[in-house]
N, C-alpha and C. Protein backbone atom coordinates (compact mmCIF):
# COMPACT_ATOMS: atom_id res chain seq x y z
N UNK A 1 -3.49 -15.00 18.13
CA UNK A 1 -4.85 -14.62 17.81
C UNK A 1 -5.12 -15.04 16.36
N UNK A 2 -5.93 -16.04 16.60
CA UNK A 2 -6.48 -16.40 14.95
C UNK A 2 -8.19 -15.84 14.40
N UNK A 3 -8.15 -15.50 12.94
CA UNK A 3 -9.62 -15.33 13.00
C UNK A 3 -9.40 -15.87 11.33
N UNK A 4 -10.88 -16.19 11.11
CA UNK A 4 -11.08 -16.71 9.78
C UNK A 4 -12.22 -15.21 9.15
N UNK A 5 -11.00 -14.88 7.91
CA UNK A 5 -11.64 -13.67 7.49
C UNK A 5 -11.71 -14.06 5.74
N UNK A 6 -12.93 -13.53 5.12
CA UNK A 6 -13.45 -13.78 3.61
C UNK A 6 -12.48 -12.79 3.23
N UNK A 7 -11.98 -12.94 1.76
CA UNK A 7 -11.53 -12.69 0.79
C UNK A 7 -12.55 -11.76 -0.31
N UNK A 8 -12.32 -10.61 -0.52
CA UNK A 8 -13.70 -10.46 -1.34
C UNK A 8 -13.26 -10.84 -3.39
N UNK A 9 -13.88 -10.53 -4.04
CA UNK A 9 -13.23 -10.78 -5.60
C UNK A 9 -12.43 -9.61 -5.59
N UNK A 10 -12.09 -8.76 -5.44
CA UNK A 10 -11.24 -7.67 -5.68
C UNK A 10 -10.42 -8.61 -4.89
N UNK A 11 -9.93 -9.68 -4.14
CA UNK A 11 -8.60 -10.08 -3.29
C UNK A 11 -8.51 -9.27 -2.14
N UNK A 12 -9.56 -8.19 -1.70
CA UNK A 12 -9.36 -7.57 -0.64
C UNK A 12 -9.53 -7.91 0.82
N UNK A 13 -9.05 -7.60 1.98
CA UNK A 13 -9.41 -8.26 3.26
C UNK A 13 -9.75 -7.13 4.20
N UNK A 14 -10.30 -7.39 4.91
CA UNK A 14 -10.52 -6.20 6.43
C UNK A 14 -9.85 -6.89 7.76
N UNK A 15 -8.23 -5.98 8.19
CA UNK A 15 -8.04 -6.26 9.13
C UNK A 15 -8.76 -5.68 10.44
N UNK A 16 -9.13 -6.79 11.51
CA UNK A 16 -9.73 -6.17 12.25
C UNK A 16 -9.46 -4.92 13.45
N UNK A 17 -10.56 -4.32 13.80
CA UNK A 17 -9.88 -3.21 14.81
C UNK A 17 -9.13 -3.52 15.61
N UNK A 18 -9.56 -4.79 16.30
CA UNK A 18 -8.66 -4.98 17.23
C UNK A 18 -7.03 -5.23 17.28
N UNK A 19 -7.32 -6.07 15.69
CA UNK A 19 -5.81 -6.22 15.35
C UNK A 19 -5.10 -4.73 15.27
N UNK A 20 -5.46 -4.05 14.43
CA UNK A 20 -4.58 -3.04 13.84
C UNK A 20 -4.78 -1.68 15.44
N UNK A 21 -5.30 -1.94 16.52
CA UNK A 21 -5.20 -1.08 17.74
C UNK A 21 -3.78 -2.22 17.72
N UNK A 22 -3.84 -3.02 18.51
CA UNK A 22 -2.73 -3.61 18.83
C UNK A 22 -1.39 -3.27 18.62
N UNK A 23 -1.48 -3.60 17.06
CA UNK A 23 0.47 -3.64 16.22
C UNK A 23 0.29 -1.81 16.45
N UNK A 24 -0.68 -0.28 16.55
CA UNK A 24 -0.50 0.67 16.15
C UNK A 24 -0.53 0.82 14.53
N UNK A 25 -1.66 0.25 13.57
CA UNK A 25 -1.32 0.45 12.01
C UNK A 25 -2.14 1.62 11.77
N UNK A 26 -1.79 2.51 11.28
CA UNK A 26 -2.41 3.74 10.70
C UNK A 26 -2.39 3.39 9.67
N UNK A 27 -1.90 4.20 8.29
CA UNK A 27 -2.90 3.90 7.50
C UNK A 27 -2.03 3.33 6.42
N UNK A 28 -0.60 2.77 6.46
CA UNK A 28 0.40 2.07 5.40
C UNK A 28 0.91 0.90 6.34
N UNK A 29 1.11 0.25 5.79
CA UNK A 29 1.63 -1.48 6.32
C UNK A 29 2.63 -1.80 4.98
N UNK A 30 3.45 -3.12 5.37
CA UNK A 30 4.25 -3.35 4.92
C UNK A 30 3.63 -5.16 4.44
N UNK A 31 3.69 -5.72 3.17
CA UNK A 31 3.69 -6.96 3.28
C UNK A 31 4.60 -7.88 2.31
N UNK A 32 4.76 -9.00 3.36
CA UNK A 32 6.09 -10.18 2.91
C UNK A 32 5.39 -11.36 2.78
N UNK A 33 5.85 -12.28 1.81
CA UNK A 33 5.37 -13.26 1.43
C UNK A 33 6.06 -14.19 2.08
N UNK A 34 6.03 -14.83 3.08
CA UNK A 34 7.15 -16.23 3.68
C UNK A 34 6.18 -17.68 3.54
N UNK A 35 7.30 -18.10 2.65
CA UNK A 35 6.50 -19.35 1.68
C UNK A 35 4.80 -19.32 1.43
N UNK A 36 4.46 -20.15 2.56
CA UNK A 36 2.84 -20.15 2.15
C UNK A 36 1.90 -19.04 3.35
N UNK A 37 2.67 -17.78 3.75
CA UNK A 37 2.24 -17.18 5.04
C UNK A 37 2.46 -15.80 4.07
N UNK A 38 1.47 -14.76 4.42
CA UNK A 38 1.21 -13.33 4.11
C UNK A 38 1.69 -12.72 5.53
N UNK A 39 2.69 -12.29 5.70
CA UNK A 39 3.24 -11.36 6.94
C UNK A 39 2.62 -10.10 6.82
N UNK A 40 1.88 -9.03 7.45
CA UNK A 40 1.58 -7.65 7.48
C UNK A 40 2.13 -7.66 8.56
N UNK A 41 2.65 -6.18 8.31
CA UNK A 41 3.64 -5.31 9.45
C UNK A 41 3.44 -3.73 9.32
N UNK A 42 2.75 -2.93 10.10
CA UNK A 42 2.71 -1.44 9.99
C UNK A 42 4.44 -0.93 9.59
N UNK A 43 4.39 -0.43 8.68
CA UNK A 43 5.28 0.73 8.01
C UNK A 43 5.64 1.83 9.51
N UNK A 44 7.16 1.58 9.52
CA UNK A 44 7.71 2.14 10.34
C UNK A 44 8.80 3.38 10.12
N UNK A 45 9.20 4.25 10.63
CA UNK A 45 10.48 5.04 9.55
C UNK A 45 10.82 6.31 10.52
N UNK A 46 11.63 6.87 10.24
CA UNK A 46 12.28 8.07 10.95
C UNK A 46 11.28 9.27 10.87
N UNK A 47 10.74 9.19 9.75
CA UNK A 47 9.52 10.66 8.99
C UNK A 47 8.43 10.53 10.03
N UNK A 48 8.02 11.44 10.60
CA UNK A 48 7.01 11.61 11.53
C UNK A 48 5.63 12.31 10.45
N UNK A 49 5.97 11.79 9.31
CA UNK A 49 5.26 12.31 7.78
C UNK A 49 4.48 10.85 7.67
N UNK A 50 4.32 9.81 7.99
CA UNK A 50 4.43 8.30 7.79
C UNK A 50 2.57 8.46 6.74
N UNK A 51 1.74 9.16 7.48
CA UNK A 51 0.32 9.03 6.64
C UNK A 51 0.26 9.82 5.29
N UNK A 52 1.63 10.63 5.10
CA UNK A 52 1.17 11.11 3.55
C UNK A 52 1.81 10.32 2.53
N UNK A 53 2.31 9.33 2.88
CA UNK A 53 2.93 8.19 1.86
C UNK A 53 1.81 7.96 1.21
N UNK A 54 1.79 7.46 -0.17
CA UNK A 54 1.35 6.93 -1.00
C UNK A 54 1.64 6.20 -2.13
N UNK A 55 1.00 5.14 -2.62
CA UNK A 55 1.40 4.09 -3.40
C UNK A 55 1.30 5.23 -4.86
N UNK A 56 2.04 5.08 -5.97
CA UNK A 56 1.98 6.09 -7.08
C UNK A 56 1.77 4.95 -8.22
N UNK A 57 2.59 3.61 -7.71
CA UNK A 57 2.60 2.80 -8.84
C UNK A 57 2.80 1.01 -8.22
N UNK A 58 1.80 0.22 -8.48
CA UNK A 58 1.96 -1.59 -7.84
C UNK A 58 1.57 -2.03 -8.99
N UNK A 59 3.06 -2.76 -9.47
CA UNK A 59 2.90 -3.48 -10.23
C UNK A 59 1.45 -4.74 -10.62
N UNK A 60 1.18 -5.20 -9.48
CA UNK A 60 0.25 -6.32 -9.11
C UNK A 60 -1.06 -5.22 -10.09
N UNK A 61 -1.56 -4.37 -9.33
CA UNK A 61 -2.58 -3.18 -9.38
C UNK A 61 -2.72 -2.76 -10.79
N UNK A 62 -1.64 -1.89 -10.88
CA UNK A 62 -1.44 -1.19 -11.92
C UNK A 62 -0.83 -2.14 -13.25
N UNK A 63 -0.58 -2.71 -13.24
CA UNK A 63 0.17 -3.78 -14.83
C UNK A 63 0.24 -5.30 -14.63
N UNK A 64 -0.65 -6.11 -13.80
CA UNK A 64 -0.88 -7.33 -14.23
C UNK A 64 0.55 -8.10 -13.27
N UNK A 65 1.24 -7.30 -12.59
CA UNK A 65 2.08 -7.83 -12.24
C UNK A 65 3.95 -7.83 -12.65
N UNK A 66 3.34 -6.69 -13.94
CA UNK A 66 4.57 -7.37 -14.40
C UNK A 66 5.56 -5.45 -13.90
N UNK A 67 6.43 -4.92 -14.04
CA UNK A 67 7.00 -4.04 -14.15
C UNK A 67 6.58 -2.94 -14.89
N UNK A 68 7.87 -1.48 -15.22
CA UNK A 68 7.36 -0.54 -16.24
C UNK A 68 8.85 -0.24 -16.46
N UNK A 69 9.05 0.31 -17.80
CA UNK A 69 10.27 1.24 -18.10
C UNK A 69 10.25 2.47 -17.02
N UNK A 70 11.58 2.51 -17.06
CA UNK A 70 11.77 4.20 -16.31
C UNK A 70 10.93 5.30 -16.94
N UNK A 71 10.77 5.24 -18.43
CA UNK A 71 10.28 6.33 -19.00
C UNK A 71 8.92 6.50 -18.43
N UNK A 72 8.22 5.49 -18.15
CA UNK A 72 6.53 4.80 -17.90
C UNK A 72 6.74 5.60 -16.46
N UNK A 73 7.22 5.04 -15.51
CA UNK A 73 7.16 5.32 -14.18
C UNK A 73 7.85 7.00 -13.89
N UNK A 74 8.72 7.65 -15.17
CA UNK A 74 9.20 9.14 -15.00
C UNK A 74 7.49 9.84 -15.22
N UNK A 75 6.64 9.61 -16.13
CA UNK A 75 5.26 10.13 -16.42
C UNK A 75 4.49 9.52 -15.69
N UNK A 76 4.51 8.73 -14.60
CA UNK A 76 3.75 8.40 -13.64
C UNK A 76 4.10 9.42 -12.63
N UNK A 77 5.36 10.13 -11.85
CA UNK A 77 5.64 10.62 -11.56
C UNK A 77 4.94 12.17 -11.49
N UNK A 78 5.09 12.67 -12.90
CA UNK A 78 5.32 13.88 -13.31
C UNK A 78 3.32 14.01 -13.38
N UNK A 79 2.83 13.01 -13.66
CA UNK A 79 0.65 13.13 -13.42
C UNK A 79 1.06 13.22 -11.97
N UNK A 80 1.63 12.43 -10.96
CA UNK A 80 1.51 13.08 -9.54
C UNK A 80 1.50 14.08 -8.97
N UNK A 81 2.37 14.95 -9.85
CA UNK A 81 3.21 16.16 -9.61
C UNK A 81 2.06 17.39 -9.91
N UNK A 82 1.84 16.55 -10.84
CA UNK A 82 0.51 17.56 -12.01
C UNK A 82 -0.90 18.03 -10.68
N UNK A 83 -0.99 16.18 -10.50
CA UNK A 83 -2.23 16.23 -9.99
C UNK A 83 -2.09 17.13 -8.22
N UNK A 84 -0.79 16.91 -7.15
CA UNK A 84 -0.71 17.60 -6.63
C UNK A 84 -0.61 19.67 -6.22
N UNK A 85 -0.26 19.72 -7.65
CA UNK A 85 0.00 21.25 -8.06
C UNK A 85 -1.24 21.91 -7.78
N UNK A 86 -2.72 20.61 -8.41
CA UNK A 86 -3.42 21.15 -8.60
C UNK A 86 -5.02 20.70 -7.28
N UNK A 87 -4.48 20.29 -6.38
CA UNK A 87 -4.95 20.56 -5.15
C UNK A 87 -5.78 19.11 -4.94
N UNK A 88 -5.43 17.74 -5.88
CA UNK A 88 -5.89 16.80 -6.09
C UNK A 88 -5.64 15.42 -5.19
N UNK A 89 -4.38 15.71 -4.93
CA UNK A 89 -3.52 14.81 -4.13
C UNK A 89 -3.04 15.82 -2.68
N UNK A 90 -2.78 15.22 -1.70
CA UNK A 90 -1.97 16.01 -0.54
C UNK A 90 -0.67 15.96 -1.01
C-alpha cells in the first residue's frame, strides 16, 4: 500500500486511518532509519500500560539533535516528577 503524503514545516506527517487500523498503532510507534527508508512500527512490550508512555526528552526536539549530560536529563526527570505530583502529567 503506497500513498503520497505532504510533509508539513514542523517535519510532521499524518498516518492514515487506515494504515494505523491495520498494524493496531495506538498512540506510541517505534521509528528506524534503513538507509534512505523511514520504517514505523507500533511500540510493542509486555506492559499492558503501553498508552501512558511518554517521550520526557528527543534529542532531535528538544536540543537540535545533539545529546544532554546526565545532570540535564536527572532535572528533566525530577520537572516530570514535579509536574506529575501535581496532577499535570498522568
Amino acid at each position: 500500500m503506497e500513498k503520497i503524503q505532504r510533509v508539513t514545516e514542523r517535519g510532521q506527517i499524518t498516518l492514515p486511518v487506515a494504515w494505523r487500523r491495520k498494524i493496531g498503532v495506538a498512540k506510541t510507534i517505534i521509528l528506524r532509519i534503513d538507509g534512505d527508508r523511514i520504517e514505523i512500527s507500533p511500540l510493542r512490550t509486555q506492559d499492558d500500560r503501553d498508552d501512558e508512555w511518554i517521550t520526557l526528552f528527543d534529542a532531535m526536539r528538544d536540543n537540535k539533535g545533539k545529546g544532554i549530560t546526565a545532570e540535564k536529563f536527572i532535572a528533566v526527570l525530577e520537572k516530570n516528577l514535579e509536574r506529575k505530583k501535581h496532577g499535570r502529567i498522568r
